[in-house]
Protein backbone atom coordinates (compact mmCIF):
# COMPACT_ATOMS: atom_id res chain seq x y z
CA UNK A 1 115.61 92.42 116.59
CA UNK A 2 117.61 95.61 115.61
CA UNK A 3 118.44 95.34 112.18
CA UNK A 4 121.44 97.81 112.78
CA UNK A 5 122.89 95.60 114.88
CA UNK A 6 124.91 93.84 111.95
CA UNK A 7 126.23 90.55 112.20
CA UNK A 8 128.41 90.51 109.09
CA UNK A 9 128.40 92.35 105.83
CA UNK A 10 130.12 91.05 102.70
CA UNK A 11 129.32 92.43 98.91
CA UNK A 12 127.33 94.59 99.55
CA UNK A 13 125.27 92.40 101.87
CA UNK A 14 124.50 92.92 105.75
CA UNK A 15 122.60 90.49 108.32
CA UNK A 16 120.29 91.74 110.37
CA UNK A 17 117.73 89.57 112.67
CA UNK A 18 114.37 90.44 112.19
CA UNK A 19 111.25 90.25 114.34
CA UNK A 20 110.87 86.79 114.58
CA UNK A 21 114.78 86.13 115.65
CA UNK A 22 115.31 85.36 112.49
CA UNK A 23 118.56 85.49 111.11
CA UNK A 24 118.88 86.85 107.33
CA UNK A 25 120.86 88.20 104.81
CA UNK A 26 119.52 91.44 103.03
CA UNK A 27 121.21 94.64 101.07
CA UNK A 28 123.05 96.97 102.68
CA UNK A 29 121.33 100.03 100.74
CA UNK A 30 117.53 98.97 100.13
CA UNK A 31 116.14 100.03 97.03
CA UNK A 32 112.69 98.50 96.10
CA UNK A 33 110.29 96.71 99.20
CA UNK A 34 107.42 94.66 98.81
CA UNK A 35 105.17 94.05 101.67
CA UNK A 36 102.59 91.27 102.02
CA UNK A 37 100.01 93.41 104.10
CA UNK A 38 98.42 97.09 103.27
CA UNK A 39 99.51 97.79 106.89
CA UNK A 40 103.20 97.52 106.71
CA UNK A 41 103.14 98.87 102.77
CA UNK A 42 101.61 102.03 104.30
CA UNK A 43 104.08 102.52 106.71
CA UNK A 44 106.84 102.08 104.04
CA UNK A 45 104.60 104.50 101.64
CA UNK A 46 105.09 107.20 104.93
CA UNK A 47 108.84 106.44 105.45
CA UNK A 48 109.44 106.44 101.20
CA UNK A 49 107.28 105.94 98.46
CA UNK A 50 110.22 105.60 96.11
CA UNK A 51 111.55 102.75 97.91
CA UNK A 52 107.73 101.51 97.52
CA UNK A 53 107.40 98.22 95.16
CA UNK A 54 103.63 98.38 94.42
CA UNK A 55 100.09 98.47 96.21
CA UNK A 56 98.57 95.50 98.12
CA UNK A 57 94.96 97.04 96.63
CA UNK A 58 93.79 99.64 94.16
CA UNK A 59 93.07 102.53 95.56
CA UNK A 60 89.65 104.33 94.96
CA UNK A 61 88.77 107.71 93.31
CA UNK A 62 88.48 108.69 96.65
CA UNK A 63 91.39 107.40 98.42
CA UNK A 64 93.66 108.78 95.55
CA UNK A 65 92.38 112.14 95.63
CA UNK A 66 95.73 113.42 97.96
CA UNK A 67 98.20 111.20 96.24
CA UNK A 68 100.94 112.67 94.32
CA UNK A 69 100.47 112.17 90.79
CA UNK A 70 104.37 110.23 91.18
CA UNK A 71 102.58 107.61 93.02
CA UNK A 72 99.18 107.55 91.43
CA UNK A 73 100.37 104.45 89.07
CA UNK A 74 102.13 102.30 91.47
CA UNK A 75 101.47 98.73 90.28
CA UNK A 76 98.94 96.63 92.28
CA UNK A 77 100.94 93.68 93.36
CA UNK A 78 98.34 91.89 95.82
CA UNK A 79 99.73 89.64 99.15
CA UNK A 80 98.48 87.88 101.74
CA UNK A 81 95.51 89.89 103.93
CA UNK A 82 92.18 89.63 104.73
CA UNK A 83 90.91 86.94 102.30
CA UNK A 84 93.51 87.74 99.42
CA UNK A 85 96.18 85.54 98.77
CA UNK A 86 99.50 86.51 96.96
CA UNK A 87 101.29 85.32 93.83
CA UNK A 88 104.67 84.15 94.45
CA UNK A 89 105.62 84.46 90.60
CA UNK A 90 103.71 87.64 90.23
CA UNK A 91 106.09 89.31 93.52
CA UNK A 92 108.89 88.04 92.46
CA UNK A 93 108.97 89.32 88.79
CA UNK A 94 109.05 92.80 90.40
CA UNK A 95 112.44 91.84 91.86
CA UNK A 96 111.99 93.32 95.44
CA UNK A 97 115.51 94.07 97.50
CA UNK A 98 113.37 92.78 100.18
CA UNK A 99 109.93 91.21 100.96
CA UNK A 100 108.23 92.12 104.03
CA UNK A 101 106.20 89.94 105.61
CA UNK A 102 103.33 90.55 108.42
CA UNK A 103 103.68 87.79 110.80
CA UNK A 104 101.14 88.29 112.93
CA UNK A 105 99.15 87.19 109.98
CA UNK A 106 101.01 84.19 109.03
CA UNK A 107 100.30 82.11 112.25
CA UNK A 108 103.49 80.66 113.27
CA UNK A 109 107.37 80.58 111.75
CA UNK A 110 107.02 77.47 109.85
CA UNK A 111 104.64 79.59 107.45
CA UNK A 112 107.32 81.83 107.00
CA UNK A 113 110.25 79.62 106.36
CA UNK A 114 107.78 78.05 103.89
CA UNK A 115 107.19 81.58 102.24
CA UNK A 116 110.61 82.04 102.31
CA UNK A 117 111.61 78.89 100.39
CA UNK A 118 109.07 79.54 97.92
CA UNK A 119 110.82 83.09 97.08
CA UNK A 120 113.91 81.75 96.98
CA UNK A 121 116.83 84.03 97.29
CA UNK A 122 114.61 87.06 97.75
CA UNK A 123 115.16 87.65 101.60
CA UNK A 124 111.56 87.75 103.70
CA UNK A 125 112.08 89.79 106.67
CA UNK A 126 109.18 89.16 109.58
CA UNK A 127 107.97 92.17 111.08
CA UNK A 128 105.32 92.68 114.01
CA UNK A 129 102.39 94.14 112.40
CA UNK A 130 101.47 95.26 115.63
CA UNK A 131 97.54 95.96 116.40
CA UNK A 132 98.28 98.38 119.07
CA UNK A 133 98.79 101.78 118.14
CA UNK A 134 100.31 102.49 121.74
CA UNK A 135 103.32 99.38 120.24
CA UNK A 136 103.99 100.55 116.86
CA UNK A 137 106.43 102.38 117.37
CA UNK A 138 108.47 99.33 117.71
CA UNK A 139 107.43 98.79 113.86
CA UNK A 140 108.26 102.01 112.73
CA UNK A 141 111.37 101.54 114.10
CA UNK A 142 112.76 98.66 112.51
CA UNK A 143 111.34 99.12 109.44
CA UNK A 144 113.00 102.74 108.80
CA UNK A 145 116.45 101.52 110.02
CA UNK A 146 115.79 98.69 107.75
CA UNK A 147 114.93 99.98 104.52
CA UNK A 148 117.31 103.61 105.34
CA UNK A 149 115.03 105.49 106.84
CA UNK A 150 115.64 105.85 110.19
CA UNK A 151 115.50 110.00 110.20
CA UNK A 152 111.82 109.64 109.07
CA UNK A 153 110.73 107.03 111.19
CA UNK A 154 112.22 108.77 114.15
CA UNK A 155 110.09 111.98 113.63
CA UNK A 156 107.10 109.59 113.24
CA UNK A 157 107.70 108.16 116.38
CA UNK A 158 107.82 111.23 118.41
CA UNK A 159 104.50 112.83 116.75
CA UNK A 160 103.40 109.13 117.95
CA UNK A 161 103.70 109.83 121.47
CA UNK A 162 102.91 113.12 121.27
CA UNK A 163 99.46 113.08 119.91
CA UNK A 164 98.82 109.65 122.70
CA UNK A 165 100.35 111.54 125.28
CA UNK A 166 97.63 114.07 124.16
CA UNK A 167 95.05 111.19 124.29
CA UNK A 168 95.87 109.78 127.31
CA UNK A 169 95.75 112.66 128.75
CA UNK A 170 92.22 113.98 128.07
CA UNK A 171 91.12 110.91 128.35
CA UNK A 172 92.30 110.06 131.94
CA UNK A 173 90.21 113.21 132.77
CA UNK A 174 86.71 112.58 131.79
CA UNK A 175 84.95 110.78 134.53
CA UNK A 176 83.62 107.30 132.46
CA UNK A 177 79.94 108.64 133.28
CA UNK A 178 80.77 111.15 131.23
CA UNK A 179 82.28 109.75 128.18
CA UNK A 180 80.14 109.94 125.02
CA UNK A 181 78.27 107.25 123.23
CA UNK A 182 80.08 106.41 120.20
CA UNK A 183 78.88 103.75 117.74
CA UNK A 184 81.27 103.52 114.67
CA UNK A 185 80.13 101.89 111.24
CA UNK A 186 82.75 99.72 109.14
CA UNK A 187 80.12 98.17 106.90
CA UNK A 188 76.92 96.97 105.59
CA UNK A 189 74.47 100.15 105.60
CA UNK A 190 75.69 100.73 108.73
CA UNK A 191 74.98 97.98 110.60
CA UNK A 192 78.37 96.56 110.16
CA UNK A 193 80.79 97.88 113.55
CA UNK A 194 83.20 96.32 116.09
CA UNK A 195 82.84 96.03 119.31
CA UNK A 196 84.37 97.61 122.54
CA UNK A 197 87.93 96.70 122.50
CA UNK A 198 88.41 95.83 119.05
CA UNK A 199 91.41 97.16 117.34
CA UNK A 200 88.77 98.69 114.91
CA UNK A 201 87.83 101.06 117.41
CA UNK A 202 91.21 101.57 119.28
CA UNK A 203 91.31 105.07 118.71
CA UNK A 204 87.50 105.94 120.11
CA UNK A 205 88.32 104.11 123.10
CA UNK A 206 92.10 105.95 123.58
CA UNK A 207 90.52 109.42 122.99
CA UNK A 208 88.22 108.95 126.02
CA UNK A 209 84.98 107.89 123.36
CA UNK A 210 82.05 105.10 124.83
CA UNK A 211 82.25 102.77 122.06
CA UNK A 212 78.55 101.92 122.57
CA UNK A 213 78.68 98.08 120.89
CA UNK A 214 79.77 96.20 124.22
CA UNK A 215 79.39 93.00 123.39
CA UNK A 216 81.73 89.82 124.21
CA UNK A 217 82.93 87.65 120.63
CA UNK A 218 84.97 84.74 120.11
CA UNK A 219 88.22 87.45 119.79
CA UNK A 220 86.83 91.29 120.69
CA UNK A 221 90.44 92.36 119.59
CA UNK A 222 90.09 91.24 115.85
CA UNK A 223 86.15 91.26 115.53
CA UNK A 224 83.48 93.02 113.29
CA UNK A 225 80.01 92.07 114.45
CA UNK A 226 76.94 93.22 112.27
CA UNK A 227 74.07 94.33 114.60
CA UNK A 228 70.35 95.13 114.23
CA UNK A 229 68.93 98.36 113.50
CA UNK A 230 67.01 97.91 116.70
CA UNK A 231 69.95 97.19 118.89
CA UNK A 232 71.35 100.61 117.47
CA UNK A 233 68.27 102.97 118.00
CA UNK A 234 68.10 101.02 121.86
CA UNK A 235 72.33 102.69 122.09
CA UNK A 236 71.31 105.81 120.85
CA UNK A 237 74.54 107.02 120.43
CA UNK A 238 75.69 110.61 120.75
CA UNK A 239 78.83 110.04 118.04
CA UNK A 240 78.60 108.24 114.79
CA UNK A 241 81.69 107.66 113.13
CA UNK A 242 82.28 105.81 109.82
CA UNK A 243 84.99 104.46 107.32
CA UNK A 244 82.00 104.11 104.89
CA UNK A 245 81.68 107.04 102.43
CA UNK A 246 78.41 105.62 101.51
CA UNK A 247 76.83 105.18 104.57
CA UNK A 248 77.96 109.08 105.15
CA UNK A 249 76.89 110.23 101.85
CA UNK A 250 73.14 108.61 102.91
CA UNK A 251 72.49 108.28 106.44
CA UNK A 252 70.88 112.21 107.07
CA UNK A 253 68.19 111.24 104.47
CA UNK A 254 67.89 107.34 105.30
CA UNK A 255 64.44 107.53 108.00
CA UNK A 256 65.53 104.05 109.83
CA UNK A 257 68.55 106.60 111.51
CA UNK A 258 66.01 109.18 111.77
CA UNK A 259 65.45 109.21 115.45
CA UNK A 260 69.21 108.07 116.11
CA UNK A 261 70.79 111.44 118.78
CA UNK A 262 73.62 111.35 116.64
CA UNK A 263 71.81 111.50 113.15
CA UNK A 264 69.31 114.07 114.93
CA UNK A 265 72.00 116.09 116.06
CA UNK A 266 74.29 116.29 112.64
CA UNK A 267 77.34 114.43 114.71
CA UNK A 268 78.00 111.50 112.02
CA UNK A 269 81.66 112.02 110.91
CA UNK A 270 83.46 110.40 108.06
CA UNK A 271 87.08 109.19 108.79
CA UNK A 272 89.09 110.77 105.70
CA UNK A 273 90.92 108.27 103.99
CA UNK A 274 93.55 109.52 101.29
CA UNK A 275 95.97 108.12 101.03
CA UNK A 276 94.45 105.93 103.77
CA UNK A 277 92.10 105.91 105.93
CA UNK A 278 92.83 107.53 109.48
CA UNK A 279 91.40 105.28 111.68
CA UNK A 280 91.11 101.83 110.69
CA UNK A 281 91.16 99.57 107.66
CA UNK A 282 94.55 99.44 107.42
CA UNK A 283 95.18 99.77 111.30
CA UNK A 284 98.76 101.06 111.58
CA UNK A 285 100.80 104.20 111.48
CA UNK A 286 98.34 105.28 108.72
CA UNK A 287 96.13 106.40 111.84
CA UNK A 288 98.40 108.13 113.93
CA UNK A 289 96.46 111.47 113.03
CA UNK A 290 93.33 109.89 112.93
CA UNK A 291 93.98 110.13 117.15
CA UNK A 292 93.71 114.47 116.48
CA UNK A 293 90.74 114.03 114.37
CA UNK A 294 88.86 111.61 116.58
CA UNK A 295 89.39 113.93 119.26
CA UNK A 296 88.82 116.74 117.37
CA UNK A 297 85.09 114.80 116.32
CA UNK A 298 84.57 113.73 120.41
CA UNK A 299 85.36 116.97 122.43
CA UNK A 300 86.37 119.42 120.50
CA UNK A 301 86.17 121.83 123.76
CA UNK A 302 89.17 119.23 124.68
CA UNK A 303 91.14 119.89 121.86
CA UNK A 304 90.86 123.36 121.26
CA UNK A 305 94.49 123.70 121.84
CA UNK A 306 95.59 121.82 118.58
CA UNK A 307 95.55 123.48 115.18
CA UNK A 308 93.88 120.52 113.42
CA UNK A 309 94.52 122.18 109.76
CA UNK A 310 97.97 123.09 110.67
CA UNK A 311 98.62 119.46 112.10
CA UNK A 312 97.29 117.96 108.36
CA UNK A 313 99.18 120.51 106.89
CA UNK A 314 102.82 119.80 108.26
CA UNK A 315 102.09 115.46 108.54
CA UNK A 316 100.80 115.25 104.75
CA UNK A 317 103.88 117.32 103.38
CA UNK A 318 105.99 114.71 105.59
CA UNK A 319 104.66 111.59 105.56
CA UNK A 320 102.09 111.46 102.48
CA UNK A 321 104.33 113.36 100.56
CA UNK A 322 101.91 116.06 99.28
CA UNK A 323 101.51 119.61 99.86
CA UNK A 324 97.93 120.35 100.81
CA UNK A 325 96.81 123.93 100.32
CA UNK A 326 94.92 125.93 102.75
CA UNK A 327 91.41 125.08 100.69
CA UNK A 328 92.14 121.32 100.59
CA UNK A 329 92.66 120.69 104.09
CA UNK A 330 89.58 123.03 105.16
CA UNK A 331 87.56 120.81 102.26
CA UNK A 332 88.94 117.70 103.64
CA UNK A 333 87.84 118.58 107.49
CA UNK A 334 84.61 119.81 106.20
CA UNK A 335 83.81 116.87 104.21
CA UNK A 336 84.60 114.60 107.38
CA UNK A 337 81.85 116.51 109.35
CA UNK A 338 83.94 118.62 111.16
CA UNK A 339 82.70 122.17 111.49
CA UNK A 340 85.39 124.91 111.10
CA UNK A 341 85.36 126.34 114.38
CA UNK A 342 86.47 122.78 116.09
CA UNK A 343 89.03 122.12 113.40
């Protein structure tokens, strides 16, 4: 599963295995990757942009406003997420070295080897999008020594286990009578969340938060539930936090959160999301720093020792490629919720 481990290499060639044991043939010195899920195309956008063959989705005003303007125009080339589904034509007129594919999306091999024979000579690599933030490394990995990047992905990895070795251990310290009632909104005017165990909410849970939406579904680790307005103002969380910039923008003036601790006690947060989002929506290395900010939103008092603007500072310059100034990164806590003296 090491794609340094080389097999053979002929022209300008090398074969690797990738993460489904497959065994392929790909070039040597990777140039242009496409990647069927937003998860693994922004972990290749972290590693190199340049090496970047397009976007899965448009970004939004919003989620551009920390791009580079090198990468505002990268071409939107869709793939297979969520409900969208690819155009095999389309990706291949782009001419991609390689073509990542998620395969924990896919289902089982035979719906790769059928990918594969419908892009023909254009080598599709499987790779673990894995939904545990605790595993990725394992992703990062493979896909830096794969597309030449394995520097990069090595320095992503440590800050990895540094900031859940930070995590884990605040976490591991509150007593779980005293871990605060978190109820985080994905959706739908807020009533749209995921509940306790959910990879949506991975990083509340890690960072010692109550996710408050403890409910059993078909598959907790996948699921979004939408609940009642009721069932929230009977949780009367302590924590809001939200992927939704317009639930944010209108839930201190909406009266049905009103009465809602949280909403009472200004302590809805927005998750910032340019380039992406730092918790969720992709789920990936994208959040790795949405573990600070969580923390940051959840006990501050607990994170008092990390220099939240400093952290932004030093992982957008080296993994988002732009050089945030002192007034961005104060704007972009600020606008999350976060008060200056906790960032």
């Amino acid at each position: 599963m090491d794609p340094s481990s080389q097999m053979g290499e002929t022209e300008g060639n090398v074969t690797i295995t990738d993460m489904t044991g497959r065994t392929i043939t790909i070039p040597n010195n990777v140039q242009k990757v496409m990647s069927t899920s937003p998860t693994i195309t922004a972990m290749v956008y972290m590693l190199n942009p340049h090496k970047l063959a397009g976007l899965n989705y448009q970004w939004t005003d919003y989620e551009r406003e920390y791009v580079d303007s090198e990468y505002q125009n990268l071409p939107i080339i869709g793939g297979w997420f969520g409900t969208q589904e690819g155009n095999y034509e389309e990706i291949i007129s782009y001419e991609p070295d390689i073509i990542i594919q998620d395969i924990r999306g896919i289902g089982d091999l035979a719906m790769l080897m059928d990918r594969q024979e419908k892009f023909g000579t254009f080598p599709v690599v499987g790779v673990i999008d894995n939904l545990d933030i605790a595993e990725i490394e394992y992703s990062i990995d493979f896909v830096g020594k794969m597309i030449g990047e394995e520097a990069k992905a090595n320095k992503l990895v440590d800050l990895t286990h540094k900031y859940l070795d930070k995590a884990n251990t605040v976490s591991s310290s509150i007593p779980d009578s005293e871990k605060k009632r978190v109820y985080y909104v994905r959706e739908n005017e807020g009533l749209g969340t995921a509940p306790k165990g959910s990879v949506h909410t991975q990083i509340v849970e890690l960072v010692g938060g109550n996710n408050v939406v403890d409910l059993q579904t078909q598959n907790n680790l996948l699921s979004r539930v939408d609940v009642s307005m009721e069932q929230v103002i009977e949780w009367d969380p302590e924590i809001i936090i939200t992927v939704d910039k317009s639930f944010y923008e209108t839930v201190y003036t909406d009266p049905r959160w009103s009465n809602i601790k949280a909403v009472k006690e200004k302590q809805v947060y927005l998750s910032p999301q340019s380039p992406f989002k730092w918790i969720d929506k992709p789920f990936g290395a994208n959040t790795v720093l949405g573990i600070l900010w969580t923390g940051k939103v959840i006990y501050p008092e607990k994170y008092s020792d990390i220099d939240l603007k400093e952290e932004v500072k030093s992982f957008y310059k080296e993994y988002y490629h732009y050089d945030l100034s002192d007034e961005e990164v104060k704007d972009m806590l600020e606008s999350s919720g976060l008060k200056e003296e906790n960032m």
